[in-house]
C-alpha atoms as a PDB file:
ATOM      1  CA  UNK A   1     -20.250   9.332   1.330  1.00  0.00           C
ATOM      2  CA  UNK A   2     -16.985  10.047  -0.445  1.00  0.00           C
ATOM      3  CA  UNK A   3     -15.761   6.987  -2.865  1.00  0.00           C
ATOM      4  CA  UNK A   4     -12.752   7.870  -1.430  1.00  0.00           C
ATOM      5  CA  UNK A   5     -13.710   7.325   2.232  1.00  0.00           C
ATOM      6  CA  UNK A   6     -14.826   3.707   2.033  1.00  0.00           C
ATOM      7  CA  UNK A   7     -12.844   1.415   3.383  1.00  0.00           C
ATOM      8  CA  UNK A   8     -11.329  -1.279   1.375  1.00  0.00           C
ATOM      9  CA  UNK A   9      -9.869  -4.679   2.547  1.00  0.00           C
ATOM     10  CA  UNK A  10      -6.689  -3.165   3.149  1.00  0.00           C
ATOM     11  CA  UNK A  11      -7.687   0.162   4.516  1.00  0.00           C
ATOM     12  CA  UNK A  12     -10.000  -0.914   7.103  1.00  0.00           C
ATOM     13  CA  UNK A  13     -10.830   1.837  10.059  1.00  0.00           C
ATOM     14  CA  UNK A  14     -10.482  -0.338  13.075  1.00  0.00           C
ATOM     15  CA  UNK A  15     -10.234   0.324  16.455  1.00  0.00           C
ATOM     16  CA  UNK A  16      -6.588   0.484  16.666  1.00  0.00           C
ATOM     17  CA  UNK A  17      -6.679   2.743  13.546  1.00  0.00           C
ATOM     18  CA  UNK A  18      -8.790   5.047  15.242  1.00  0.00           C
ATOM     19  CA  UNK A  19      -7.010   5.444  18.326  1.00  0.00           C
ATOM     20  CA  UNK A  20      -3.267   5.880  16.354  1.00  0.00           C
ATOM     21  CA  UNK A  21      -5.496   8.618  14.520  1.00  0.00           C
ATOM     22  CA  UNK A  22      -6.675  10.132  17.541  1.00  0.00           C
ATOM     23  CA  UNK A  23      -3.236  10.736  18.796  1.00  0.00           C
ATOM     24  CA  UNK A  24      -2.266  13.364  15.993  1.00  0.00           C
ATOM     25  CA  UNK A  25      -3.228  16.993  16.935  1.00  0.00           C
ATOM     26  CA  UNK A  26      -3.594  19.353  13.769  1.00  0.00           C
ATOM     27  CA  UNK A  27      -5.890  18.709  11.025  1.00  0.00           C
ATOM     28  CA  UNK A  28      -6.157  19.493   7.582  1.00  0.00           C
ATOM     29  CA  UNK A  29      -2.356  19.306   6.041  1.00  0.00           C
ATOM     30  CA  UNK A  30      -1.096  19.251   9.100  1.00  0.00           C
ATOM     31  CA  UNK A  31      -2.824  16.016  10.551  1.00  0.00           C
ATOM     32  CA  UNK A  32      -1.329  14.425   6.958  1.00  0.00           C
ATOM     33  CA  UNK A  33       2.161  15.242   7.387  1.00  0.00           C
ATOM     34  CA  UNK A  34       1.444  14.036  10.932  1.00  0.00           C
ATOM     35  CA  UNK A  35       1.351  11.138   9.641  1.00  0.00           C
ATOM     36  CA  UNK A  36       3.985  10.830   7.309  1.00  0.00           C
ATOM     37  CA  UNK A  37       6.183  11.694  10.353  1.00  0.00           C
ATOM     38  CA  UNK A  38       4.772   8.959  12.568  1.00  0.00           C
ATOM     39  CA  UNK A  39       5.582   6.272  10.428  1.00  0.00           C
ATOM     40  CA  UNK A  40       8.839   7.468   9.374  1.00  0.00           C
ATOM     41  CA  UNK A  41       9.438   7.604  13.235  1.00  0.00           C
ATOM     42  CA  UNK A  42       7.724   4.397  14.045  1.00  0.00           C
ATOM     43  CA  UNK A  43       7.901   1.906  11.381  1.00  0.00           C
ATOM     44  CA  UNK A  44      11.131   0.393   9.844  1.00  0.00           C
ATOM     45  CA  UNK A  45      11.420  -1.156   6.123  1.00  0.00           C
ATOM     46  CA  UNK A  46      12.257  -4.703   6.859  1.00  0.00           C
ATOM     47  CA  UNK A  47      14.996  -5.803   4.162  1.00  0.00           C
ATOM     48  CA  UNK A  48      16.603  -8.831   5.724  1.00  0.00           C
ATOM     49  CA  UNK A  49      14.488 -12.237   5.210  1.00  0.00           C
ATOM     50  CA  UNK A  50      11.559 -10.656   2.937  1.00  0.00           C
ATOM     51  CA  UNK A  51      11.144 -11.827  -0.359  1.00  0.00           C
ATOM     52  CA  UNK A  52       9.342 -10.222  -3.237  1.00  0.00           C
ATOM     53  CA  UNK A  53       7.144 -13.579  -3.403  1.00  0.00           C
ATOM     54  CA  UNK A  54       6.317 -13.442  -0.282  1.00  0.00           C
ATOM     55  CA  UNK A  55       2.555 -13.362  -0.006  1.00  0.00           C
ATOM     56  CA  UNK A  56       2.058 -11.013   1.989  1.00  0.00           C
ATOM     57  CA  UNK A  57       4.125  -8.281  -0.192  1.00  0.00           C
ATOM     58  CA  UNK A  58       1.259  -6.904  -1.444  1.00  0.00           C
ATOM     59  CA  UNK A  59      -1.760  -7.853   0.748  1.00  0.00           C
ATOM     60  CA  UNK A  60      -1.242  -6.607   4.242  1.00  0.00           C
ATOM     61  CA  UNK A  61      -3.476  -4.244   5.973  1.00  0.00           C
ATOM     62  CA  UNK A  62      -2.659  -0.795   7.778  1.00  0.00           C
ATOM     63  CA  UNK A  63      -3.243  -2.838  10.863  1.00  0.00           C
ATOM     64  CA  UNK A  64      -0.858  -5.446  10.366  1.00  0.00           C
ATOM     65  CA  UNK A  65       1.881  -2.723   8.890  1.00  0.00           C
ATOM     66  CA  UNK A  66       1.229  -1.010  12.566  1.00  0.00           C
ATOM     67  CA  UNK A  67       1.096  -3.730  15.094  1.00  0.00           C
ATOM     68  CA  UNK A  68       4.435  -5.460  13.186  1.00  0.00           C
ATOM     69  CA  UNK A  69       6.309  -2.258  12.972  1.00  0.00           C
ATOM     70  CA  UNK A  70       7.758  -3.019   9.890  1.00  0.00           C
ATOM     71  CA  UNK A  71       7.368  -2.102   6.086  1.00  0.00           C
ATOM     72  CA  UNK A  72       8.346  -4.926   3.258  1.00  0.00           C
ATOM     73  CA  UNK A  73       6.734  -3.532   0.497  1.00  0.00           C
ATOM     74  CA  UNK A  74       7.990   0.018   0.890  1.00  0.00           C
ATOM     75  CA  UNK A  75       5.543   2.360  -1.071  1.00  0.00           C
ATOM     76  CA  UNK A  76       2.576   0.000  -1.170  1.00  0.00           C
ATOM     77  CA  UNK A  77       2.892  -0.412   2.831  1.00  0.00           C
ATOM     78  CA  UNK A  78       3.388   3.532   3.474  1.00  0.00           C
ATOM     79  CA  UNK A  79       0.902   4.290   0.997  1.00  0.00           C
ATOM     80  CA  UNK A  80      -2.060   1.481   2.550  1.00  0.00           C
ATOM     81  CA  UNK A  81      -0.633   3.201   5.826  1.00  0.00           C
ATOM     82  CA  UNK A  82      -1.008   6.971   4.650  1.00  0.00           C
ATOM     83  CA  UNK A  83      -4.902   6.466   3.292  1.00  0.00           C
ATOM     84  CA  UNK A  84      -6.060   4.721   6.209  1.00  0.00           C
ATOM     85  CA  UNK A  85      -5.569   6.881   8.684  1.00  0.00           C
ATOM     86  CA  UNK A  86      -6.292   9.535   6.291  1.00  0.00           C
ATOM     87  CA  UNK A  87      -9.776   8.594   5.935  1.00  0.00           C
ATOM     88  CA  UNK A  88      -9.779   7.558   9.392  1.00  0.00           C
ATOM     89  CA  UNK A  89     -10.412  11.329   9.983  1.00  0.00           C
ATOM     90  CA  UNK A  90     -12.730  12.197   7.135  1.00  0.00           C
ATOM     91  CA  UNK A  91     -10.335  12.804   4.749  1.00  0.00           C
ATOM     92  CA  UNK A  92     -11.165  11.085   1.460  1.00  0.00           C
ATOM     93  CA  UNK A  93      -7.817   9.042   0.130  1.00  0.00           C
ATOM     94  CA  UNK A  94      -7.322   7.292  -2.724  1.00  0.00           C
ATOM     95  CA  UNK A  95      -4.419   4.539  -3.529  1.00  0.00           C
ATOM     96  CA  UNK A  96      -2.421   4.981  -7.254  1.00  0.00           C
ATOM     97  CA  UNK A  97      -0.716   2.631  -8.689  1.00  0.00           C
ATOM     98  CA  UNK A  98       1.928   4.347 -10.915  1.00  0.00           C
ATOM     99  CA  UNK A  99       4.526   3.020 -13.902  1.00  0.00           C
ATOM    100  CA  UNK A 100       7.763   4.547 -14.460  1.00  0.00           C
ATOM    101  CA  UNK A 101       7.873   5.762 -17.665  1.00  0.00           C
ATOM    102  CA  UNK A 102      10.754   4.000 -19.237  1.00  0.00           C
ATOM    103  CA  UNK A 103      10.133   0.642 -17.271  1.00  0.00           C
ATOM    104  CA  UNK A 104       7.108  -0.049 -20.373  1.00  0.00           C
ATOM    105  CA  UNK A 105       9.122   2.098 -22.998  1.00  0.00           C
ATOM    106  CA  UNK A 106      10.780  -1.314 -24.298  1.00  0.00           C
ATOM    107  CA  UNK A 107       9.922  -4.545 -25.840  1.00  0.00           C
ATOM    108  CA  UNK A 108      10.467  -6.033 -22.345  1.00  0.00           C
ATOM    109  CA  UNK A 109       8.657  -5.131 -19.565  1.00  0.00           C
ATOM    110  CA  UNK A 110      10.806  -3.598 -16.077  1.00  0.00           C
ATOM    111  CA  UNK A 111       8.731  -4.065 -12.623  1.00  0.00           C
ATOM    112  CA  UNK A 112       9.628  -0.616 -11.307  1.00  0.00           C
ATOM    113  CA  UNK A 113       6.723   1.580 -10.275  1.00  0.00           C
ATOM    114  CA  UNK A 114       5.887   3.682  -7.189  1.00  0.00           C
ATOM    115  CA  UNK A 115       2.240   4.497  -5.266  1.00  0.00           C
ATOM    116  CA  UNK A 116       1.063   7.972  -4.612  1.00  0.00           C
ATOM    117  CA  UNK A 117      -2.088   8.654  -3.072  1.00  0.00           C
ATOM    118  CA  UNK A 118      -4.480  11.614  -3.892  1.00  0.00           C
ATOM    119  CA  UNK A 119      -6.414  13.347  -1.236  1.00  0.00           C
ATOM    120  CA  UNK A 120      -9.471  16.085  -1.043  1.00  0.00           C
ATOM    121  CA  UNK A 121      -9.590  18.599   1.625  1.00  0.00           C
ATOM    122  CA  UNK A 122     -11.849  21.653   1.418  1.00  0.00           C
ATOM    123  CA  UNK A 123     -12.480  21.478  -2.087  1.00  0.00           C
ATOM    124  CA  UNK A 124      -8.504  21.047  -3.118  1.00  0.00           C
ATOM    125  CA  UNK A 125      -6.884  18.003  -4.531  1.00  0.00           C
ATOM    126  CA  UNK A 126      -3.206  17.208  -3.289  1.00  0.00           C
ATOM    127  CA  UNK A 127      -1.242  14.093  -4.598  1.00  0.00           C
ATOM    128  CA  UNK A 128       0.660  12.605  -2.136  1.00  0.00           C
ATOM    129  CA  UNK A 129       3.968  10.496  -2.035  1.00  0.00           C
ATOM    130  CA  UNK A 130       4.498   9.083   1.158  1.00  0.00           C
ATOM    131  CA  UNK A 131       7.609   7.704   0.421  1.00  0.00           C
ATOM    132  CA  UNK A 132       9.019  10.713   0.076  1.00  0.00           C
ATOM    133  CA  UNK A 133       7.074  13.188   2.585  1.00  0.00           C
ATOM    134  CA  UNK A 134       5.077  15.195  -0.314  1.00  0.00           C
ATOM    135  CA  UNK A 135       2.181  16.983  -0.439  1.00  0.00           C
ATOM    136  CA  UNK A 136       1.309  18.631  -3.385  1.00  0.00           C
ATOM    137  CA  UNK A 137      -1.260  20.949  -4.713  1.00  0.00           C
ATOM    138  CA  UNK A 138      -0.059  19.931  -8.893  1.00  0.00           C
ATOM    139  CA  UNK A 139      -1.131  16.913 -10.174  1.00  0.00           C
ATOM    140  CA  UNK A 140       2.615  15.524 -11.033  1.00  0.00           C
ATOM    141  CA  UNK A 141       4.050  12.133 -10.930  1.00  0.00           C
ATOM    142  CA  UNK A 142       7.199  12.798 -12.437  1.00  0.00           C
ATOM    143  CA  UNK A 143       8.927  10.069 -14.156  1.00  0.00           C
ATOM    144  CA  UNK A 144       5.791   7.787 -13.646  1.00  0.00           C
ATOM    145  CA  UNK A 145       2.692   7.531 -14.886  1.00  0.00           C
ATOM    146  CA  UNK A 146      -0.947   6.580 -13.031  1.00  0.00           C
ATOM    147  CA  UNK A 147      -2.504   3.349 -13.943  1.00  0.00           C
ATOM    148  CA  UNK A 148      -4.891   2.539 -11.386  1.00  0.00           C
ATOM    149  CA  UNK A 149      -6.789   4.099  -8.751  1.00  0.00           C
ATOM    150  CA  UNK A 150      -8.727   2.499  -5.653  1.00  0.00           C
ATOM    151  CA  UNK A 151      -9.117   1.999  -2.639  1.00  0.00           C
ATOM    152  CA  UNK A 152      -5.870  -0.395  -1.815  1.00  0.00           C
ATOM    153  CA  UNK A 153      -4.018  -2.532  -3.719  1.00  0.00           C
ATOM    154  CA  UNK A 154      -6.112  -5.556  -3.487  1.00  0.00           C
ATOM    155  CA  UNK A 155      -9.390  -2.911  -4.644  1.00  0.00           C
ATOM    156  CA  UNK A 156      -7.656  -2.288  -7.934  1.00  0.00           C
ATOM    157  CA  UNK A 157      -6.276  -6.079  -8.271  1.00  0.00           C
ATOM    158  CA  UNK A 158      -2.862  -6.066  -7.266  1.00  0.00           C
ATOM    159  CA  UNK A 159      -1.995  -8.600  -4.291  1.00  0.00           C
ATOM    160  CA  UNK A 160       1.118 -10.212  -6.032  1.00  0.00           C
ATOM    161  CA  UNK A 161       4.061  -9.554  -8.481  1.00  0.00           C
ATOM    162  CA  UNK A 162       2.087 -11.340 -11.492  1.00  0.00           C
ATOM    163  CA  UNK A 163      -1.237  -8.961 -11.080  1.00  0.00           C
ATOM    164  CA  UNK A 164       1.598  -6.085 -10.849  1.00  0.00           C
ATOM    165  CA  UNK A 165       3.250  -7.204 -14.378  1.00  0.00           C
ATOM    166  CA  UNK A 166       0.076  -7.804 -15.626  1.00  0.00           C
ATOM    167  CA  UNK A 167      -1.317  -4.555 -15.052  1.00  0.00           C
ATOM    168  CA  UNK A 168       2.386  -2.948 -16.850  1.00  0.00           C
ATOM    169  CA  UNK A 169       1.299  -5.220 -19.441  1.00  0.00           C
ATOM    170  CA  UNK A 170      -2.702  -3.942 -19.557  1.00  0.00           C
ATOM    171  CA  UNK A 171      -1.465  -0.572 -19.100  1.00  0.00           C
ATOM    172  CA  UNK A 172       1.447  -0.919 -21.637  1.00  0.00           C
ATOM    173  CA  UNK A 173      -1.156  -2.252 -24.517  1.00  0.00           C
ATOM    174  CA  UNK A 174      -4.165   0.622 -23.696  1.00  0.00           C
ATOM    175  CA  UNK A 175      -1.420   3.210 -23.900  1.00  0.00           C
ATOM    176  CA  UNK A 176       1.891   2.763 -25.478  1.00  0.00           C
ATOM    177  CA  UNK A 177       4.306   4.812 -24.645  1.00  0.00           C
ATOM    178  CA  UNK A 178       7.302   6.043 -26.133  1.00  0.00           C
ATOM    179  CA  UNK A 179      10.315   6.902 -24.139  1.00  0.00           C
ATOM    180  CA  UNK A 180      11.582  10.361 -24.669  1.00  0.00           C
ATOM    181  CA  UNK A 181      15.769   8.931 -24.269  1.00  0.00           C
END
């Protein structure tokens, strides 16, 4: 099996999961941006009463993002949503945790990052950011840069703010970077 197919605590194919993934027609490409216009159809970001220390920012499964209808941790939730049903149909998926470039440039350290996720389909990679309905065939993150890779966010140790500071901070040390102003 894949690495990329397993399911992690986040990403788990359920029943549910199976049955959304059912619903969607094409395959290949098409059954992914099927999917990045279901959610953007069916699922709202929730801004009013969510905190960023909320415990659940971070930790939610595709299955609870579905079933509340709702998004509060934008790109982490559309991304957990993206790979599960990816893989849901044999398509292996993986979860990236990116920094933006100048956020670690400085002595002081900026939260602002962004998830992509990376699929494989007939022997092509495509990196894919859900939050903004791409599908690409380069290997380009832009302004950010990959620091982890995994299954979900919990699978590469990020379930709160802290573990996503710390990794800045991990990443930061392993390879400084210098911003380009």
């Amino acid at each position: 099996m894949h690495k990329w197919l397993r399911e992690g605590k986040q990403t788990k194919i359920t029943k549910d999961i199976k049955k959304l993934a059912n619903t969607f027609k094409d395959e290949g490409l098409g059954y992914l941006k099927e999917i990045l216009i279901w959610y953007k159809d069916n699922l709202q970001i929730k801004k009013e009463n969510i905190h960023i220390h909320d415990p659940n920012f971070f930790t939610r499964s595709a299955e609870q993002i579905i079933k509340s209808k709702y998004l509060i941790a934008g790109c982490a939730d559309e991304a957990i949503f993206f790979v599960t049903l990816a893989r849901a149909k044999k398509i292996p998926a993986s979860y990236i945790e990116t920094v933006h470039k100048k956020s670690i440039a400085g002595k002081r350290i900026i939260l602002h990052g962004h998830v992509f996720s990376r699929v494989f389909l007939k022997n092509k990679t495509y990196l894919v950011n859900p939050a903004k309905d791409i599908i690409s065939d380069k290997e380009d993150f832009g302004e950010y840069e990959p620091i982890s890779e995994g299954l979900d966010s919990i699978d590469i140790g990020i379930k709160n703010l802290k573990d996503l500071r710390n990794s800045y901070l991990k990443y930061k040390k392993e390879k400084p970077y210098k911003a380009s102003i």
